[in-house]
PDB file of N, CA and C in Angstrom:
ATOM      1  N   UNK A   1     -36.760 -15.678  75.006  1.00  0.00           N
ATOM      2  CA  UNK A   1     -36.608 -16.753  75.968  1.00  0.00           C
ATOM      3  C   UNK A   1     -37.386 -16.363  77.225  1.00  0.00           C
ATOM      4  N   UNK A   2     -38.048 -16.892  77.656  1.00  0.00           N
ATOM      5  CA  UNK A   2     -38.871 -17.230  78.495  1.00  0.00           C
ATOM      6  C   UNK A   2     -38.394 -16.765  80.191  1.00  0.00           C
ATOM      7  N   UNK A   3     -39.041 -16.185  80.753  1.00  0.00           N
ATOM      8  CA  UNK A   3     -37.745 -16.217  82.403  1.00  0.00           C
ATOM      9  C   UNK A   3     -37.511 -17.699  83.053  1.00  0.00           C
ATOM     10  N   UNK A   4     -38.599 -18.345  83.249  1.00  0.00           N
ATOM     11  CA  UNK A   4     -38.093 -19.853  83.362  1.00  0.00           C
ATOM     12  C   UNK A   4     -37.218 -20.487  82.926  1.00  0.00           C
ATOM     13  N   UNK A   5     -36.911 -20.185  81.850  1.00  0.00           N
ATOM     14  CA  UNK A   5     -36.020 -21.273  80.912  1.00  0.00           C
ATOM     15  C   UNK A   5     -34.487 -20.630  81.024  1.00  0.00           C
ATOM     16  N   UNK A   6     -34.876 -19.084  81.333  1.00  0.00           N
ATOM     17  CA  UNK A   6     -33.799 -18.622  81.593  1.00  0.00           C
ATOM     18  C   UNK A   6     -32.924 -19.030  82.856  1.00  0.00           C
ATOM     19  N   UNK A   7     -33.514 -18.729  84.159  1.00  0.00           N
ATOM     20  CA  UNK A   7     -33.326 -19.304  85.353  1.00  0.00           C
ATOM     21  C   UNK A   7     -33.031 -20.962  85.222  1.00  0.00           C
ATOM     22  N   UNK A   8     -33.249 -21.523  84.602  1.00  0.00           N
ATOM     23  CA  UNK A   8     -33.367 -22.871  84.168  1.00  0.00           C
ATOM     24  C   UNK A   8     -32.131 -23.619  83.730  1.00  0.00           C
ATOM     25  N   UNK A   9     -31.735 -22.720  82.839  1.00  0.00           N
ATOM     26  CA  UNK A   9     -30.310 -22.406  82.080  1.00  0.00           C
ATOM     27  C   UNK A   9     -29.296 -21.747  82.973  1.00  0.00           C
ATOM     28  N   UNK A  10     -29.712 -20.998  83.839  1.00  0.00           N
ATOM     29  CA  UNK A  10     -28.349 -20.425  84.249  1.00  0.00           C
ATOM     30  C   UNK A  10     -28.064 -21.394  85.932  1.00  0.00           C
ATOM     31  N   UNK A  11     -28.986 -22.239  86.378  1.00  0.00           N
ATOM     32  CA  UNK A  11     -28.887 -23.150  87.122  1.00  0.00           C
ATOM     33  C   UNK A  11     -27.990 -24.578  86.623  1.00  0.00           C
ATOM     34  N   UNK A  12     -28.849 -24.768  85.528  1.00  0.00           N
ATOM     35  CA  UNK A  12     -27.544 -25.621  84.944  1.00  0.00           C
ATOM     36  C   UNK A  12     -26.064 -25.756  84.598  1.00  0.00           C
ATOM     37  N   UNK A  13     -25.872 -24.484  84.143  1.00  0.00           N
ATOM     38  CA  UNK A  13     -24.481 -23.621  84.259  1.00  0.00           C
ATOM     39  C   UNK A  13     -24.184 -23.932  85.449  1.00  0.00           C
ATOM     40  N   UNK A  14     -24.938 -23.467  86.327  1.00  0.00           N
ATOM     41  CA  UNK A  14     -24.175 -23.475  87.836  1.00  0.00           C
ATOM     42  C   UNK A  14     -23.583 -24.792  88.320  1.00  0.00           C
ATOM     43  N   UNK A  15     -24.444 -25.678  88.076  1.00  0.00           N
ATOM     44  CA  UNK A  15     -24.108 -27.310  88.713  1.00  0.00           C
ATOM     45  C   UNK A  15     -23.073 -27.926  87.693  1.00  0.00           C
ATOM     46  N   UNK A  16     -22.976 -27.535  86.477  1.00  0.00           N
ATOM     47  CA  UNK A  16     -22.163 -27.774  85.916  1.00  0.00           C
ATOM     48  C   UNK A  16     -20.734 -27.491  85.665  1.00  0.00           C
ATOM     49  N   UNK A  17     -20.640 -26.668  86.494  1.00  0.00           N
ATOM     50  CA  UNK A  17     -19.098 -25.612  86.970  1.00  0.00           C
ATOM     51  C   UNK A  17     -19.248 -26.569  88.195  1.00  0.00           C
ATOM     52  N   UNK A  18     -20.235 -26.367  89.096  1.00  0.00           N
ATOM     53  CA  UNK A  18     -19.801 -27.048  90.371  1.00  0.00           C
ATOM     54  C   UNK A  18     -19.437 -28.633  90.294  1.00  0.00           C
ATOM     55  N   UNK A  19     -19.975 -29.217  89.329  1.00  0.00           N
ATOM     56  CA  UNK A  19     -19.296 -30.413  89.456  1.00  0.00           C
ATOM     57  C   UNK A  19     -17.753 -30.609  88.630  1.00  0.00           C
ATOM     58  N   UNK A  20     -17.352 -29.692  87.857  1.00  0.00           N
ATOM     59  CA  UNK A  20     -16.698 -30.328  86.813  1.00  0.00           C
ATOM     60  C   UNK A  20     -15.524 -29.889  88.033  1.00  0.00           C
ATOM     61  N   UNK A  21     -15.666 -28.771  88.768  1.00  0.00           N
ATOM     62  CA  UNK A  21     -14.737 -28.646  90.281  1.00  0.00           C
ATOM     63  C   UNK A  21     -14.055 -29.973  90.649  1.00  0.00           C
ATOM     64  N   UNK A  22     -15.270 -30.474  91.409  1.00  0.00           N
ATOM     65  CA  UNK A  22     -15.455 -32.007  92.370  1.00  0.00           C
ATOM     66  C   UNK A  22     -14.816 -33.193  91.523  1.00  0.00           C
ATOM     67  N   UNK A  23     -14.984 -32.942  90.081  1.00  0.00           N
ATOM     68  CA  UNK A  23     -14.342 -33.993  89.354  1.00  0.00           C
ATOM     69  C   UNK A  23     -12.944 -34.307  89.600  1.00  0.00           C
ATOM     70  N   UNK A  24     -12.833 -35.617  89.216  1.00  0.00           N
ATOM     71  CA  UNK A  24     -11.174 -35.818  89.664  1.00  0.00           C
ATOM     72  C   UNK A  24     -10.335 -35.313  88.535  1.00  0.00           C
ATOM     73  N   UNK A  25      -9.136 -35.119  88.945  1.00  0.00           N
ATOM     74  CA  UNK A  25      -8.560 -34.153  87.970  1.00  0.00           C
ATOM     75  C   UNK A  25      -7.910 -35.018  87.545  1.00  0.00           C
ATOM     76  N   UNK A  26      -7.415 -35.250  86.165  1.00  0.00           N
ATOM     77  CA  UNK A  26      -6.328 -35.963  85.651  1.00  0.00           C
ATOM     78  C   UNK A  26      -5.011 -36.219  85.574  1.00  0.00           C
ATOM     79  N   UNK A  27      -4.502 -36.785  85.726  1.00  0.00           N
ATOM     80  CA  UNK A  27      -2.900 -36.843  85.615  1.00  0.00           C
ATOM     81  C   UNK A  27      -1.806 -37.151  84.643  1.00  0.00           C
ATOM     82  N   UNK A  28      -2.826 -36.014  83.664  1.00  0.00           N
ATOM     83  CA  UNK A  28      -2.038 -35.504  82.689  1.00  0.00           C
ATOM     84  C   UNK A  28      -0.965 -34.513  83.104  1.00  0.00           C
ATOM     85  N   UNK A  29       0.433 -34.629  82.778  1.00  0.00           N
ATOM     86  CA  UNK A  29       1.447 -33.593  83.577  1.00  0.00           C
ATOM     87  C   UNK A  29       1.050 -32.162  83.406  1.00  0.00           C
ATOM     88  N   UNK A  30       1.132 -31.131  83.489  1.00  0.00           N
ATOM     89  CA  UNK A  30       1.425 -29.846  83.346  1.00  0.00           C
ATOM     90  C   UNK A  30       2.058 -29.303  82.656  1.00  0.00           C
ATOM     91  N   UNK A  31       1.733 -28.159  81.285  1.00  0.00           N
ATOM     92  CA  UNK A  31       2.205 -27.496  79.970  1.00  0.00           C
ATOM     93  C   UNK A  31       3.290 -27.272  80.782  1.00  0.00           C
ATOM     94  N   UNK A  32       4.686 -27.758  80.220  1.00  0.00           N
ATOM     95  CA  UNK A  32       5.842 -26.520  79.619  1.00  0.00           C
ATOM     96  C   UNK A  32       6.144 -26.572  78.709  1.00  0.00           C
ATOM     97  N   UNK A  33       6.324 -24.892  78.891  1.00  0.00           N
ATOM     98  CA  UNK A  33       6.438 -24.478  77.779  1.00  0.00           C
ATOM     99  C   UNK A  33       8.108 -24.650  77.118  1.00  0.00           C
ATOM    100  N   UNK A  34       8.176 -24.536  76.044  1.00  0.00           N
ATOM    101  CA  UNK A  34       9.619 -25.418  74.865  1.00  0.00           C
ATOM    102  C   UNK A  34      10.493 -24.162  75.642  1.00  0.00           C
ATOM    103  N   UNK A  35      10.264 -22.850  75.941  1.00  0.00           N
ATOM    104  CA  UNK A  35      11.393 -22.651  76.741  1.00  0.00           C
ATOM    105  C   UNK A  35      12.086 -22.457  78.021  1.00  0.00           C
ATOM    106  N   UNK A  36      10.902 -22.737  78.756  1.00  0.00           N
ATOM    107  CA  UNK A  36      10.888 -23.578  80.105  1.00  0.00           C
ATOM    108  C   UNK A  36      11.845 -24.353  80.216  1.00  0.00           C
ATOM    109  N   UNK A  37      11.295 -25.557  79.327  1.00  0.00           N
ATOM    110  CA  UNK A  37      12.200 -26.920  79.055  1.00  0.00           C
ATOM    111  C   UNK A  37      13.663 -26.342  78.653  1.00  0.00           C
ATOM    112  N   UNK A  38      14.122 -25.493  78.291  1.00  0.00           N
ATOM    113  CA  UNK A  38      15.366 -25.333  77.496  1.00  0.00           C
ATOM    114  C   UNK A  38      15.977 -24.731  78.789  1.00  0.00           C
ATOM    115  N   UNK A  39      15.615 -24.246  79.498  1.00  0.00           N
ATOM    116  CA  UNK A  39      15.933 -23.045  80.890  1.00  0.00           C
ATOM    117  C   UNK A  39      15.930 -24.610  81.664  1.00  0.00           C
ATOM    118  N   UNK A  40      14.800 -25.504  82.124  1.00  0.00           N
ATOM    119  CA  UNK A  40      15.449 -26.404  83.327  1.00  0.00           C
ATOM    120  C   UNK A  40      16.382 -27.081  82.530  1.00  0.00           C
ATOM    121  N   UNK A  41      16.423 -27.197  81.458  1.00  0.00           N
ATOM    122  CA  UNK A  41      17.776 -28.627  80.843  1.00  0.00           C
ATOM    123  C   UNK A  41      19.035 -27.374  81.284  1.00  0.00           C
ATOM    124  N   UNK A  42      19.128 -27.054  81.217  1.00  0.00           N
ATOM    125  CA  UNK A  42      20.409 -25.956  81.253  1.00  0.00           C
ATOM    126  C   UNK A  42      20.495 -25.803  82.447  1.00  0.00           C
ATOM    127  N   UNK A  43      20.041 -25.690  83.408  1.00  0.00           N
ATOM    128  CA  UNK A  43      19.787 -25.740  84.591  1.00  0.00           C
ATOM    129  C   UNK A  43      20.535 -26.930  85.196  1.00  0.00           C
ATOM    130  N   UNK A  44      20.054 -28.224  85.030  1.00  0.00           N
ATOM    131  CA  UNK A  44      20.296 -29.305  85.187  1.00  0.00           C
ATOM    132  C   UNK A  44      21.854 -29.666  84.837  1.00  0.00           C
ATOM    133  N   UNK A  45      22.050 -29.031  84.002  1.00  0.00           N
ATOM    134  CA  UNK A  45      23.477 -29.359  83.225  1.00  0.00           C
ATOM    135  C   UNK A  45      24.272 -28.561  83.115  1.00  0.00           C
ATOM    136  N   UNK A  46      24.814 -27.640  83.983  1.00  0.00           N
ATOM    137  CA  UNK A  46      25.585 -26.560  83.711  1.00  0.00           C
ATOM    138  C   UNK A  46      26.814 -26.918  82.991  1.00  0.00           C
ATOM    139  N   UNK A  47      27.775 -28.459  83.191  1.00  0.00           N
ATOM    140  CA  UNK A  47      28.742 -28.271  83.040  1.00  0.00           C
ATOM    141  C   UNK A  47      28.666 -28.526  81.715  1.00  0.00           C
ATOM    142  N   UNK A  48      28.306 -28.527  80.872  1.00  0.00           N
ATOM    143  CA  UNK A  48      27.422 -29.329  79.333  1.00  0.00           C
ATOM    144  C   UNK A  48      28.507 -27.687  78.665  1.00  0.00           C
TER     145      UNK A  48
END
């Protein structure tokens, strides 16, 4: 590979991290995990 193409490539990398940053983030909720969930339900419900 060529040094151009190299530099070329690792510029693209770069803008491509930098935008996927700037992107709006989704509001998909946040992993928990199955025993997370079992720890806040219990939590929530002591007298259960």
């Amino acid at each position: 590979m060529n040094r151009q193409k190299k530099i070329k490539q690792l510029l693209k990398a770069h803008q491509k991290k930098a935008n996927a940053k700037l992107a709006p983030k989704s509001n998909k909720p946040k992993y928990i995990s199955k025993a997370d969930r079992l720890k806040l339900e219990a939590e929530a419900s002591p007298e259960t």
